[in-house]
Protein backbone atom coordinates (compact mmCIF):
# COMPACT_ATOMS: atom_id res chain seq x y z
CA UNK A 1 151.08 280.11 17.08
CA UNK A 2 150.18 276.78 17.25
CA UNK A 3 150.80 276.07 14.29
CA UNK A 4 154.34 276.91 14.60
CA UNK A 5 154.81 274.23 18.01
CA UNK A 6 153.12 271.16 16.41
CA UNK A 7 156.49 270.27 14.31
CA UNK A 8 158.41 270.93 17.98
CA UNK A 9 156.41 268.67 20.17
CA UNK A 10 156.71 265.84 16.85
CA UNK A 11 160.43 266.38 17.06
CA UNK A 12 160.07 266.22 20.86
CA UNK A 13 158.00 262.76 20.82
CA UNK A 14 159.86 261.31 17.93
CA UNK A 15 163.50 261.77 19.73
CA UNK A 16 162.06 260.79 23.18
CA UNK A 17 160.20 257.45 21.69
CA UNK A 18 163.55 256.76 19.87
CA UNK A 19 165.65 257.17 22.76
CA UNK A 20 163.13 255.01 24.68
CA UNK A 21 163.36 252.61 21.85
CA UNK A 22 167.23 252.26 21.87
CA UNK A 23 167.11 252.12 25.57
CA UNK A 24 164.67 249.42 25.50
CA UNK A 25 166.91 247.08 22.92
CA UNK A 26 170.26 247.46 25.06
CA UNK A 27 168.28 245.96 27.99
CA UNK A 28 167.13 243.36 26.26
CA UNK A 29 170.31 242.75 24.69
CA UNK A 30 172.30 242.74 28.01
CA UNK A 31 169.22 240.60 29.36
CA UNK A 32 170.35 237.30 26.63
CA UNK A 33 173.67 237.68 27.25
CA UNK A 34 174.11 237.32 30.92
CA UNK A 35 172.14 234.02 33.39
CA UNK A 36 168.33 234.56 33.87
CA UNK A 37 167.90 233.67 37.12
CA UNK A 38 165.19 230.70 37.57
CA UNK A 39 162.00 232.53 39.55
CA UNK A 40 162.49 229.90 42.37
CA UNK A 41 166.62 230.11 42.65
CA UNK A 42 166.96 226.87 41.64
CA UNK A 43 168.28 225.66 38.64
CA UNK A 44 165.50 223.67 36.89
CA UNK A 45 165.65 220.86 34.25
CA UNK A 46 162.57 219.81 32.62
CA UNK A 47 161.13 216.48 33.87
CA UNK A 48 161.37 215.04 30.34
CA UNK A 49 165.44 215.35 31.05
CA UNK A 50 165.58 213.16 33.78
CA UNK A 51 166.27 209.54 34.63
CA UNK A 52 164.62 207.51 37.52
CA UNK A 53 166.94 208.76 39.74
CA UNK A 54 166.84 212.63 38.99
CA UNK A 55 169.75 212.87 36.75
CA UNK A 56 170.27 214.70 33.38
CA UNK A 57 170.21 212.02 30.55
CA UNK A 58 172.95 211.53 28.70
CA UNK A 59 170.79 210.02 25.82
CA UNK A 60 170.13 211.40 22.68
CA UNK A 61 167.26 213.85 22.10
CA UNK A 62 164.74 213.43 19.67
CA UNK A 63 162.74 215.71 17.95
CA UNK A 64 158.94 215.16 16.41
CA UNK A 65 157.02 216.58 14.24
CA UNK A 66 153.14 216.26 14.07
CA UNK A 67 150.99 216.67 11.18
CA UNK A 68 147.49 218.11 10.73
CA UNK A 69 145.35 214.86 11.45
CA UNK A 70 142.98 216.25 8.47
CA UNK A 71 145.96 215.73 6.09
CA UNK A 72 146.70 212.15 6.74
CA UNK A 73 145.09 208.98 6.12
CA UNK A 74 145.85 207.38 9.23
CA UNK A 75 143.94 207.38 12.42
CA UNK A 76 144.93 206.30 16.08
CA UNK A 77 144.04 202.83 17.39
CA UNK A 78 140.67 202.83 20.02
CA UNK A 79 142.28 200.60 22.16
């Protein structure tokens, strides 16, 4: 008898955690696609973005990349 349900409540599981699954991806899908609203309502920039009077930059951003410090022969100034 029991033997006989174990393959029914797999089948059972295994649609419902697929169905949960597919569910789960369409929300998150829909999610990246429309505005996140910002947890305070505000639109925020980060600090880094501004000017000295609050503004955006219009400068051009920079990227760096930092290397292990055990790697490299070259070791920051004391002073």
């Amino acid at each position: 008898m029991l033997g006989a349900l174990f393959p029914l409540i797999y089948v059972a599981l295994f649609i419902g955690l697929l169905l949960q699954a597919f569910r789960m991806m369409s929300m998150s899908s829909n999610a990246s696609t429309s505005f996140k609203a910002d947890r305070t309502g505000l639109r925020t920039v980060h600090p880094e973005l501004l000017d000295g009077n609050g503004n955006v930059t219009d400068e051009e951003l920079w990227s760096v990349r930092f290397q292990d410090v055990k790697q490299t022969d070259w070791a920051p100034d004391a002073g």
